[in-house]
PDB file of N, CA and C in Angstrom:
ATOM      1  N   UNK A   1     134.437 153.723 140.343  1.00  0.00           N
ATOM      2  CA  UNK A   1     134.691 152.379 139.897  1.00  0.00           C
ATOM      3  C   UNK A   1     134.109 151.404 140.919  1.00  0.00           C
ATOM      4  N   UNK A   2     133.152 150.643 140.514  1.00  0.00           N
ATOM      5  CA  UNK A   2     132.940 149.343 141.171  1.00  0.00           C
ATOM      6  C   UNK A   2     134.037 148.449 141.950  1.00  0.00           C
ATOM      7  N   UNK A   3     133.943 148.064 142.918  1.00  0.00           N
ATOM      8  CA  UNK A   3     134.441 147.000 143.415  1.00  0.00           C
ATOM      9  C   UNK A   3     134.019 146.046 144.093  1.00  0.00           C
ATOM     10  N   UNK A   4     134.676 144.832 143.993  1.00  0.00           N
ATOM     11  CA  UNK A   4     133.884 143.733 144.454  1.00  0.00           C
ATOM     12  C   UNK A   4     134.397 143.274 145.910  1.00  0.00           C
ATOM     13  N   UNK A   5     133.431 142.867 146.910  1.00  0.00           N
ATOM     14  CA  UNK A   5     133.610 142.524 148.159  1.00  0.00           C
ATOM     15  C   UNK A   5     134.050 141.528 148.579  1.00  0.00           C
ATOM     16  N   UNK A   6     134.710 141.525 149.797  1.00  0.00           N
ATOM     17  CA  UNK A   6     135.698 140.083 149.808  1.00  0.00           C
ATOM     18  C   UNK A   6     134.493 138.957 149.764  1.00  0.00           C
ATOM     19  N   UNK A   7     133.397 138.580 150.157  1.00  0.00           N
ATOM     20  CA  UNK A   7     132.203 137.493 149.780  1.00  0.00           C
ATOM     21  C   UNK A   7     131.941 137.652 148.643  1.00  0.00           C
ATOM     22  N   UNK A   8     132.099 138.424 147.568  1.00  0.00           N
ATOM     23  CA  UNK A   8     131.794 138.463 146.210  1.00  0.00           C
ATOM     24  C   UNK A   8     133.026 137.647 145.664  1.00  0.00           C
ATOM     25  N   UNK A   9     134.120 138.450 145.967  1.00  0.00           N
ATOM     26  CA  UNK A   9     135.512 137.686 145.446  1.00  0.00           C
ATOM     27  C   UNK A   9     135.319 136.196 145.760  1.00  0.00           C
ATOM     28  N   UNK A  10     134.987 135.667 146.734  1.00  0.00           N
ATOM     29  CA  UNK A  10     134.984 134.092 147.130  1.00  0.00           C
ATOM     30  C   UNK A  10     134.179 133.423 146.503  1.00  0.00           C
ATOM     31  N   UNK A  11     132.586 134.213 146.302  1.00  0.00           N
ATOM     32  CA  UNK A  11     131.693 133.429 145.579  1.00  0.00           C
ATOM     33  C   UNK A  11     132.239 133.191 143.761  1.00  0.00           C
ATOM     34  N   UNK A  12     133.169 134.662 143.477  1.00  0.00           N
ATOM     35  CA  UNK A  12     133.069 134.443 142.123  1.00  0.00           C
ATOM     36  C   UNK A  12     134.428 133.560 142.046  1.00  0.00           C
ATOM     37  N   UNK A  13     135.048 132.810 143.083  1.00  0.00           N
ATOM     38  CA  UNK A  13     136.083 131.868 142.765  1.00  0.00           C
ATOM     39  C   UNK A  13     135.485 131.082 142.955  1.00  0.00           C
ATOM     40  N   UNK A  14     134.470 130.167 143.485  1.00  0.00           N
ATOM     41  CA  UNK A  14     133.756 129.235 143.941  1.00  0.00           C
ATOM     42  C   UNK A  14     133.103 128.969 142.402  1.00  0.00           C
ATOM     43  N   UNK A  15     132.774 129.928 142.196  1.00  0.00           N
ATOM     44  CA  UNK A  15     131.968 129.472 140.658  1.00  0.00           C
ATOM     45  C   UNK A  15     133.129 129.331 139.451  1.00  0.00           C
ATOM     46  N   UNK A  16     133.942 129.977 139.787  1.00  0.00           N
ATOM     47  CA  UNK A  16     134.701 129.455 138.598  1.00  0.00           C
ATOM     48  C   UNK A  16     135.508 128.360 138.517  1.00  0.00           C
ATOM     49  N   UNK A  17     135.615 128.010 139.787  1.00  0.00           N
ATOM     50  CA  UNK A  17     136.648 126.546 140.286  1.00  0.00           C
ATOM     51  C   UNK A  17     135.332 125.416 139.616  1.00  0.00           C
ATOM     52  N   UNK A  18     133.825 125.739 140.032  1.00  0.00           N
ATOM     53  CA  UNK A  18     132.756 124.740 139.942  1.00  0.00           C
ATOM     54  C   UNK A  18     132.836 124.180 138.044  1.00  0.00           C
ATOM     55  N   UNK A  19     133.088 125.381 137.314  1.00  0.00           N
ATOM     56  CA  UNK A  19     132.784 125.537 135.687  1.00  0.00           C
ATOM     57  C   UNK A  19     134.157 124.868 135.221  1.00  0.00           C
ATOM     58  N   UNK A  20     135.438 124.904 135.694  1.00  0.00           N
ATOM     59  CA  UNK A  20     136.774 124.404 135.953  1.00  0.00           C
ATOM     60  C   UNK A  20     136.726 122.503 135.719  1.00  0.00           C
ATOM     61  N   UNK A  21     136.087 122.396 137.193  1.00  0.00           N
ATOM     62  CA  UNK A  21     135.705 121.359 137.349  1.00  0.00           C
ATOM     63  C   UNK A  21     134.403 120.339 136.317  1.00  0.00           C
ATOM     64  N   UNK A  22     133.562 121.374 135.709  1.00  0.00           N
ATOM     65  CA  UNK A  22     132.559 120.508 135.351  1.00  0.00           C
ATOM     66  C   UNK A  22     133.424 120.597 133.876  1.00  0.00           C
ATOM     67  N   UNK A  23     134.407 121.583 133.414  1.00  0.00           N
ATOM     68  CA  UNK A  23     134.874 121.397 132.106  1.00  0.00           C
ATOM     69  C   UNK A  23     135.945 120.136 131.950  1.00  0.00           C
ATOM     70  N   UNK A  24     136.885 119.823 132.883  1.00  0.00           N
ATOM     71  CA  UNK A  24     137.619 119.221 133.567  1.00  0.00           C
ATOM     72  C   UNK A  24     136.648 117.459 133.372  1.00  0.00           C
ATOM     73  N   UNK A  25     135.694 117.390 133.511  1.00  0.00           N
ATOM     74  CA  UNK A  25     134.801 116.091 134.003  1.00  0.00           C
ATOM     75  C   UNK A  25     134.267 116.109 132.324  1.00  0.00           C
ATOM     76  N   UNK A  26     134.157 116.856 132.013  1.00  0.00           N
ATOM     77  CA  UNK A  26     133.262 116.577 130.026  1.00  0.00           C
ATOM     78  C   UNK A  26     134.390 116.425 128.990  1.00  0.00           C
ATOM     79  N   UNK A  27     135.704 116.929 129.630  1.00  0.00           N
ATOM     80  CA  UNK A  27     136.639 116.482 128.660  1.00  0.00           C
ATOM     81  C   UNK A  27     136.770 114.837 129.344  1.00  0.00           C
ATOM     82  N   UNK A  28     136.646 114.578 130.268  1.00  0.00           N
ATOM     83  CA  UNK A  28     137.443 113.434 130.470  1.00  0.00           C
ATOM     84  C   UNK A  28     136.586 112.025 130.280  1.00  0.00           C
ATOM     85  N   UNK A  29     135.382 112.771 129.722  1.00  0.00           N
ATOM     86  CA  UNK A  29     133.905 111.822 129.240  1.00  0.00           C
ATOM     87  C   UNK A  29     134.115 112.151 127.989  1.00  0.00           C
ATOM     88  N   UNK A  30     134.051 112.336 127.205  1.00  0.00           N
ATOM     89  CA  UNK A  30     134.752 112.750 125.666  1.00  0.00           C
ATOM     90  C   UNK A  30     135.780 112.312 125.436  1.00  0.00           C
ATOM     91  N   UNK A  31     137.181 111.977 126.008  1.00  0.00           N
ATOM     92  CA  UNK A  31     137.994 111.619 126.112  1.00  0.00           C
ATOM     93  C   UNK A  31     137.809 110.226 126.569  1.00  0.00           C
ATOM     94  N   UNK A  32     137.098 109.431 127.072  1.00  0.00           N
ATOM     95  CA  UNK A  32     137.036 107.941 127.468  1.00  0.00           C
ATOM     96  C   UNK A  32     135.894 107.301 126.155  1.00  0.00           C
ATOM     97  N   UNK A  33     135.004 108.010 125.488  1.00  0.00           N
ATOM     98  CA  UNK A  33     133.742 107.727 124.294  1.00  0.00           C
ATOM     99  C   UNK A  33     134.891 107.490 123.157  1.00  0.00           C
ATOM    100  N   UNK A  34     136.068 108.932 123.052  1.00  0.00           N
ATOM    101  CA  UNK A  34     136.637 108.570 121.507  1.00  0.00           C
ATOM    102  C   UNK A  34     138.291 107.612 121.713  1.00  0.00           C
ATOM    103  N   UNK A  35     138.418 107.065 123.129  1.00  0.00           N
ATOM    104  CA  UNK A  35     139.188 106.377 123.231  1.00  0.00           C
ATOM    105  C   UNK A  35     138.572 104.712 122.982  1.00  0.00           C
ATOM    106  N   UNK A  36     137.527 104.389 123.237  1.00  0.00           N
ATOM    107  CA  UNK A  36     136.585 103.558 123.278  1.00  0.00           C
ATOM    108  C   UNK A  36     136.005 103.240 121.609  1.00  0.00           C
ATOM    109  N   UNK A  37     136.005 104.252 120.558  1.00  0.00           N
ATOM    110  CA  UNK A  37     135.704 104.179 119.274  1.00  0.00           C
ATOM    111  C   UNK A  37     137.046 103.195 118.838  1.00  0.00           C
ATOM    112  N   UNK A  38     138.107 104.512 118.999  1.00  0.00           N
ATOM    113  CA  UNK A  38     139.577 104.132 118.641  1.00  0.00           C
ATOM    114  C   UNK A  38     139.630 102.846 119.167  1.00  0.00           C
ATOM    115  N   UNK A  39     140.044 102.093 120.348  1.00  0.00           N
ATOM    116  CA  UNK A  39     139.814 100.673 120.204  1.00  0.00           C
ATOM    117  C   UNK A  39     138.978  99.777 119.447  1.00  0.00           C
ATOM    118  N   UNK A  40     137.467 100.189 119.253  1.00  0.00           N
ATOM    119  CA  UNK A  40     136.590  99.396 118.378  1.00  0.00           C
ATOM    120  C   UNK A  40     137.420  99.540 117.434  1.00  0.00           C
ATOM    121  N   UNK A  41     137.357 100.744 116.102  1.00  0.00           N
ATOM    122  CA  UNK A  41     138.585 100.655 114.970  1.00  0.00           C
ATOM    123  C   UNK A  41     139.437  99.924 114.677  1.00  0.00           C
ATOM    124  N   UNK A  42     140.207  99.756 116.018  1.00  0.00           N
ATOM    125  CA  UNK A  42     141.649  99.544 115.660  1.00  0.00           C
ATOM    126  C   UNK A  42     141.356  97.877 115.838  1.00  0.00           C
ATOM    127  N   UNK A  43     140.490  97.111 116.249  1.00  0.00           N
ATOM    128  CA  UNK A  43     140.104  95.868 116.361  1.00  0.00           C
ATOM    129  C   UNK A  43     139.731  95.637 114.847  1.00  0.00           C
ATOM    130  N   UNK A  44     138.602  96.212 114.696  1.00  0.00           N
ATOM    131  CA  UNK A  44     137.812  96.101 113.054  1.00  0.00           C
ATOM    132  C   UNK A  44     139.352  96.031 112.017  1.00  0.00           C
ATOM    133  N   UNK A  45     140.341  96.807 111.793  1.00  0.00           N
ATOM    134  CA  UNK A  45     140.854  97.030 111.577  1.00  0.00           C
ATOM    135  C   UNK A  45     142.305  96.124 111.530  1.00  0.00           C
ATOM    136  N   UNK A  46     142.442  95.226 112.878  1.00  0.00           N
ATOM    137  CA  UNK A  46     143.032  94.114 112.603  1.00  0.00           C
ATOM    138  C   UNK A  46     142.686  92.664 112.123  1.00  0.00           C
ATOM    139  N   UNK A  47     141.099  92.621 112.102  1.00  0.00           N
ATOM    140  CA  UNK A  47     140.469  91.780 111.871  1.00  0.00           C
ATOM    141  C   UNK A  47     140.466  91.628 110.053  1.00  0.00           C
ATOM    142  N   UNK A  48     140.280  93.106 109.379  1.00  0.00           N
ATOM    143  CA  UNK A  48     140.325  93.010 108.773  1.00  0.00           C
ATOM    144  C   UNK A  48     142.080  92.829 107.798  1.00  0.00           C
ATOM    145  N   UNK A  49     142.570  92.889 108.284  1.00  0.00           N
ATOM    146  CA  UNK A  49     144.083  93.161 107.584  1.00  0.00           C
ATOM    147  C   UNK A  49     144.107  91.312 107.736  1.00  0.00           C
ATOM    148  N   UNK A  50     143.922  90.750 109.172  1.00  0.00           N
ATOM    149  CA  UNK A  50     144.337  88.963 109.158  1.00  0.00           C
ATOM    150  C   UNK A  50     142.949  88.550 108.240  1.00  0.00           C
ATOM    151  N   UNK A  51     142.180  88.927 107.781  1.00  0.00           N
ATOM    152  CA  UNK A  51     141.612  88.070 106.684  1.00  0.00           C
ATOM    153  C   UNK A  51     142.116  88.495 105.516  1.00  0.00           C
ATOM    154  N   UNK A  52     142.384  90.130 104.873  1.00  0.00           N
ATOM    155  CA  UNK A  52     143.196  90.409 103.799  1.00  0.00           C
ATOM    156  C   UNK A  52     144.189  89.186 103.680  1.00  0.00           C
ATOM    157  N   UNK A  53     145.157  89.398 104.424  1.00  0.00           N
ATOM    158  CA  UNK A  53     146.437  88.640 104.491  1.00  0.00           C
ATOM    159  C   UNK A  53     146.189  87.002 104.059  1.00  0.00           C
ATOM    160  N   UNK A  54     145.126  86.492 104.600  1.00  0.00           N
ATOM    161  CA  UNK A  54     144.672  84.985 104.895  1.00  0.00           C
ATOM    162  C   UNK A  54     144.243  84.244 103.308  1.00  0.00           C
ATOM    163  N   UNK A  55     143.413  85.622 102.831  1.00  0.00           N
ATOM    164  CA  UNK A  55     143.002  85.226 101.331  1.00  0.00           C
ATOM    165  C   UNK A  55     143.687  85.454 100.321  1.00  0.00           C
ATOM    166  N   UNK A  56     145.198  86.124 100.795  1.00  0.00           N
ATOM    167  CA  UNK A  56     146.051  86.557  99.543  1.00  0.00           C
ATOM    168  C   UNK A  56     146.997  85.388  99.665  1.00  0.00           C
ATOM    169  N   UNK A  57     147.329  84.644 100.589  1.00  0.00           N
ATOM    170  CA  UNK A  57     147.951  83.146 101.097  1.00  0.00           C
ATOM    171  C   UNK A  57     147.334  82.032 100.016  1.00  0.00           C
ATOM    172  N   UNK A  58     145.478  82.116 100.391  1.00  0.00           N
ATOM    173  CA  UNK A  58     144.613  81.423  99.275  1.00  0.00           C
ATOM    174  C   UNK A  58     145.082  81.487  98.437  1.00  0.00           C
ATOM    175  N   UNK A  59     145.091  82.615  97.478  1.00  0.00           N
ATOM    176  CA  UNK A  59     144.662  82.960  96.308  1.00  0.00           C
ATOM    177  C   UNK A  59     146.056  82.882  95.241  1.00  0.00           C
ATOM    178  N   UNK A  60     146.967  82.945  96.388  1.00  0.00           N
ATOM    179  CA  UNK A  60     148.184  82.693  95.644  1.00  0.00           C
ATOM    180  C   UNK A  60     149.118  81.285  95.343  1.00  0.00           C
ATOM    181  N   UNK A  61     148.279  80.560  96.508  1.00  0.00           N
ATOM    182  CA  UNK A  61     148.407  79.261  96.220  1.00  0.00           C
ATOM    183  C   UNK A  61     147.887  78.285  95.496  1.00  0.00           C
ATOM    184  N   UNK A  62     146.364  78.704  94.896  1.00  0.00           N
ATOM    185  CA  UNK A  62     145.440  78.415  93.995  1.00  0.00           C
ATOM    186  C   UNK A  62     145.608  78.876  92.913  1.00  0.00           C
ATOM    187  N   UNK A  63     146.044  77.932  91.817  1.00  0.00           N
ATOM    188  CA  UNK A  63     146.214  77.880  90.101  1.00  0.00           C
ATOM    189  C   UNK A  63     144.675  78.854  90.078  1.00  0.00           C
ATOM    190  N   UNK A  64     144.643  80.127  89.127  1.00  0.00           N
ATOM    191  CA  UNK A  64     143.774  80.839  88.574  1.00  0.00           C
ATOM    192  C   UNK A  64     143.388  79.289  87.334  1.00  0.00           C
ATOM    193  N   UNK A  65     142.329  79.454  87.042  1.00  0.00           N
ATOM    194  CA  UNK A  65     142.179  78.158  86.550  1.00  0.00           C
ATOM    195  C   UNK A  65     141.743  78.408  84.725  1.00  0.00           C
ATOM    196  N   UNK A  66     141.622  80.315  84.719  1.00  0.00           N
ATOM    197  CA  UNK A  66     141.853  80.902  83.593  1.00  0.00           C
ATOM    198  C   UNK A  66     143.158  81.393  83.143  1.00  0.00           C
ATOM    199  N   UNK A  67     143.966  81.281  84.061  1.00  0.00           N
ATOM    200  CA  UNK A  67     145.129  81.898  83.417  1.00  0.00           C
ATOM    201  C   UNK A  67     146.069  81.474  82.521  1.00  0.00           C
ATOM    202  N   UNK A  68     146.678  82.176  81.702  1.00  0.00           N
ATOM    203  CA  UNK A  68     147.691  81.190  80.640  1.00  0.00           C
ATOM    204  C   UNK A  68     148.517  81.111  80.811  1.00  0.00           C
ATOM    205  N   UNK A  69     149.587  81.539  81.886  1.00  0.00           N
ATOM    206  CA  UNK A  69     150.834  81.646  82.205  1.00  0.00           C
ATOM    207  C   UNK A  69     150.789  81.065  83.373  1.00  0.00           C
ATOM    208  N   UNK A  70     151.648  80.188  84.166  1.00  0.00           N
ATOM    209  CA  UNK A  70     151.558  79.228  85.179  1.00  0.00           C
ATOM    210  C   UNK A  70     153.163  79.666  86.222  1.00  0.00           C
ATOM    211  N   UNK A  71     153.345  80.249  87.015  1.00  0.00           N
ATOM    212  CA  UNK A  71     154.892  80.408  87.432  1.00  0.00           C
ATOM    213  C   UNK A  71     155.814  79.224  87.772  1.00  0.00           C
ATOM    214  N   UNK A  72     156.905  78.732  86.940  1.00  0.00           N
ATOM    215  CA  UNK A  72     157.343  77.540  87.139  1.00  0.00           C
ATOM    216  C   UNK A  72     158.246  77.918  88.609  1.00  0.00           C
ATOM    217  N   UNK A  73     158.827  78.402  88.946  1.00  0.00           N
ATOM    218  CA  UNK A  73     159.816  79.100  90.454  1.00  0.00           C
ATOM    219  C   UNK A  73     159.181  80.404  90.798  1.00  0.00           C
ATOM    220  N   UNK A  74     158.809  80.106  92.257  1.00  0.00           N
ATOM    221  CA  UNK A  74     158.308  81.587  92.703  1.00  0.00           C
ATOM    222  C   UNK A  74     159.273  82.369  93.007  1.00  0.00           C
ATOM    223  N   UNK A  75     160.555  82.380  92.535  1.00  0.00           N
ATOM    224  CA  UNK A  75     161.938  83.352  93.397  1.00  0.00           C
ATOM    225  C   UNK A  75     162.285  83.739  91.851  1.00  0.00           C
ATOM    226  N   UNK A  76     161.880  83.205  90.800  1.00  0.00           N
ATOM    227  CA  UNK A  76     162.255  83.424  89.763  1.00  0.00           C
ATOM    228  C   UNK A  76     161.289  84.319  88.452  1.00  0.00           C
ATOM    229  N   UNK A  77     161.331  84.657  87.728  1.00  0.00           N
ATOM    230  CA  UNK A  77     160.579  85.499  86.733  1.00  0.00           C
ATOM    231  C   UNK A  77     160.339  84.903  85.787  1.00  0.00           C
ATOM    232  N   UNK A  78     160.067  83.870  85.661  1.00  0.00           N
ATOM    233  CA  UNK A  78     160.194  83.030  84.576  1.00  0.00           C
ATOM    234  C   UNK A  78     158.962  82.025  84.510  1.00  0.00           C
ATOM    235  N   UNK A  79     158.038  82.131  83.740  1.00  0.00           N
ATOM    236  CA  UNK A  79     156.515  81.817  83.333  1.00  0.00           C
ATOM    237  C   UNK A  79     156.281  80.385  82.472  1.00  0.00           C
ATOM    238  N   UNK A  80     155.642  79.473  82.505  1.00  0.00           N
ATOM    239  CA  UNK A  80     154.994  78.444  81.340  1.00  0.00           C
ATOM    240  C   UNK A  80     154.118  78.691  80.793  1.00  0.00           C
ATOM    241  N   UNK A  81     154.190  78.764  79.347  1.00  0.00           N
ATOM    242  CA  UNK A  81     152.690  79.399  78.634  1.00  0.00           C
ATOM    243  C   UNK A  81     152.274  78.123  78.576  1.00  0.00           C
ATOM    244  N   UNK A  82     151.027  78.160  79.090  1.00  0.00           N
ATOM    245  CA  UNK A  82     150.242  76.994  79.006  1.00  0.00           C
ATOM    246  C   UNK A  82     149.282  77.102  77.508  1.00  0.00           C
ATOM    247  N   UNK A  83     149.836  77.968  76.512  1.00  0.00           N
ATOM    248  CA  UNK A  83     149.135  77.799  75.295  1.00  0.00           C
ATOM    249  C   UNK A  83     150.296  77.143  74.145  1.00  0.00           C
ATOM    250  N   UNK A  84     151.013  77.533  74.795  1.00  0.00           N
ATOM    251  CA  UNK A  84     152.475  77.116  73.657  1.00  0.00           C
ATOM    252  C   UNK A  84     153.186  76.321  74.581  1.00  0.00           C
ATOM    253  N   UNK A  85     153.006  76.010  75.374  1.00  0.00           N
ATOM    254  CA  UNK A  85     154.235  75.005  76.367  1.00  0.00           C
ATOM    255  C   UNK A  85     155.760  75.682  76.652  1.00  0.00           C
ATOM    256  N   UNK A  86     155.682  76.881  76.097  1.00  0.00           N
ATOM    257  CA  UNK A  86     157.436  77.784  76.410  1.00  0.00           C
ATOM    258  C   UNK A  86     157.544  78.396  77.719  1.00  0.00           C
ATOM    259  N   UNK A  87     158.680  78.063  77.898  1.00  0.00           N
ATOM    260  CA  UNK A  87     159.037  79.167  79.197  1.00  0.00           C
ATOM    261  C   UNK A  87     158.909  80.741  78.447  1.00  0.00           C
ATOM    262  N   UNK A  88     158.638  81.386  79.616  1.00  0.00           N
ATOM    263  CA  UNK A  88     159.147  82.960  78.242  1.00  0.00           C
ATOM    264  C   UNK A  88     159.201  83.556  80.904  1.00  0.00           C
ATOM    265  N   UNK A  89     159.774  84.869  80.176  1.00  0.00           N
ATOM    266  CA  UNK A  89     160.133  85.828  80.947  1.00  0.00           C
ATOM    267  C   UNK A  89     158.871  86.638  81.647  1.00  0.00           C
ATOM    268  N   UNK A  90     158.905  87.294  82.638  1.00  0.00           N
ATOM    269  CA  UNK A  90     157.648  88.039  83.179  1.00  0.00           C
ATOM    270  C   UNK A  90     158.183  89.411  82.891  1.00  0.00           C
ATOM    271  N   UNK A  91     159.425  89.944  83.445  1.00  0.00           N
ATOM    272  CA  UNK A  91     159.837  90.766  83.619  1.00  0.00           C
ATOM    273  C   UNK A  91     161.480  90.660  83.368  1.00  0.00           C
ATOM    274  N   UNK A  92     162.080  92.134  83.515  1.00  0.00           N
ATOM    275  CA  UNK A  92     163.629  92.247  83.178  1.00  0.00           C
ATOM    276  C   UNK A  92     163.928  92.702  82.457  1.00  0.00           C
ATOM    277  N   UNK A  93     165.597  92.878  82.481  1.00  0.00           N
ATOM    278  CA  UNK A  93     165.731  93.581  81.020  1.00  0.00           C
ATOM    279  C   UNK A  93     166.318  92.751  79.885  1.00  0.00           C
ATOM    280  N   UNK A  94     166.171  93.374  78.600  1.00  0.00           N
ATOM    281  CA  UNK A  94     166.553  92.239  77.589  1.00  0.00           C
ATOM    282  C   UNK A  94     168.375  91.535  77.732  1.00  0.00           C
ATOM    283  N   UNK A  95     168.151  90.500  77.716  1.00  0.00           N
ATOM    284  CA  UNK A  95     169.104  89.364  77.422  1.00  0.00           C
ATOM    285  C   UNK A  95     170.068  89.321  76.392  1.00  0.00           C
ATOM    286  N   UNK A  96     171.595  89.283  76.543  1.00  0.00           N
ATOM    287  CA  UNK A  96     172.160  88.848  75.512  1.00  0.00           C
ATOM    288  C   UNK A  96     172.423  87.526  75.461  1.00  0.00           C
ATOM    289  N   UNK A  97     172.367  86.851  76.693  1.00  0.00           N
ATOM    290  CA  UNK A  97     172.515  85.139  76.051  1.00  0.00           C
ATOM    291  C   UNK A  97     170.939  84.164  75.702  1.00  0.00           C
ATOM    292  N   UNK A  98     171.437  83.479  75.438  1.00  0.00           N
ATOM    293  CA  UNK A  98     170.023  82.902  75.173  1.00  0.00           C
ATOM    294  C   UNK A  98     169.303  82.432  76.275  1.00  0.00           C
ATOM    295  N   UNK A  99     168.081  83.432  76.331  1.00  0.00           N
ATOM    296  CA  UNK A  99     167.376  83.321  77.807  1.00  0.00           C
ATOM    297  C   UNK A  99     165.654  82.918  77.005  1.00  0.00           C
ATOM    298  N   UNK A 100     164.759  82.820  77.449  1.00  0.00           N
ATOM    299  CA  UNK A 100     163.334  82.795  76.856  1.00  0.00           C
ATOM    300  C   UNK A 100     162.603  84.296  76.642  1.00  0.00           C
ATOM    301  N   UNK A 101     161.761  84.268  75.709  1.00  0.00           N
ATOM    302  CA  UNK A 101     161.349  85.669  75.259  1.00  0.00           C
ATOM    303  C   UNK A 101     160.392  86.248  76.702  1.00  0.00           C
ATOM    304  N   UNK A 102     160.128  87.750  76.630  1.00  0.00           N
ATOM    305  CA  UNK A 102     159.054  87.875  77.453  1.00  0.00           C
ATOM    306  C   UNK A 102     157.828  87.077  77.159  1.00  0.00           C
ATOM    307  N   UNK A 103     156.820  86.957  77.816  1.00  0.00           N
ATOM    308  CA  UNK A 103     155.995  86.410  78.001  1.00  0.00           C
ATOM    309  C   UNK A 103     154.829  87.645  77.163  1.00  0.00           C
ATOM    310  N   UNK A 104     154.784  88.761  76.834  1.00  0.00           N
ATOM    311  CA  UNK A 104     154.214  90.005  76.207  1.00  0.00           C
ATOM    312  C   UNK A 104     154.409  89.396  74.434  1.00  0.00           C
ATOM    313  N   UNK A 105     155.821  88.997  74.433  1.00  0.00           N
ATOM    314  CA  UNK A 105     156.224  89.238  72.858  1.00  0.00           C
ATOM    315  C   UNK A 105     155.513  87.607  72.282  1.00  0.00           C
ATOM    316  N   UNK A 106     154.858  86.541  73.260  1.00  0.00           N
ATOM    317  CA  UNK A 106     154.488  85.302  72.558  1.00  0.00           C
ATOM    318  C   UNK A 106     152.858  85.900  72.403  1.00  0.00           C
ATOM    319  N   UNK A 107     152.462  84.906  71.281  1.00  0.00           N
ATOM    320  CA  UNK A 107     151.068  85.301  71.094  1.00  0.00           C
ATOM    321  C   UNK A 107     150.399  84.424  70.585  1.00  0.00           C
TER     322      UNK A 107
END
């Protein structure tokens, strides 16, 4: 059986501490490139959500200027047909007192 000499033993720890080390140094360069993406992302990413957010503020404050139903209370479900002038309902369930029809059943 082969054996290895105490200068063999040292050299072959020397080289493996060196491969240790250079693996040690490429994770931690790989590790600083996809930490560096992940910030770009996560920027793009808030940039885009505060303009989402910014134009749904717009868009909800701006009369659609095709639409036929107009919301008279925003806390409420309850619509103006701007073809018939009635309140009628958006949603819910049916009514036994006298409430306005859905807004589906006018035509």
């Amino acid at each position: 059986m082969n054996q290895i000499s105490e200068v063999g033993m040292r050299r072959l720890n020397s080289e493996l501490a060196l491969q240790n080390l250079e693996a040690v140094q490429q994770f931690e360069k790989s590790s600083s490139r996809l930490t560096l993406w992940l910030l770009g992302l996560t920027v793009v990413l808030t940039i885009l959500t505060v303009v989402i957010a910014f134009y749904t503020v717009v868009l909800v404050r701006t009369p659609h200027p095709y639409g036929r139903f107009q919301s008279v209370a925003q806390d409420s479900m309850l619509a103006l047909d701007t073809k018939t002038g009635q309140l009628c309902r958006t949603a819910g369930p049916p009514a036994t007192r006298p409430v306005p029809p859905l807004c589906s059943e006018l035509k």
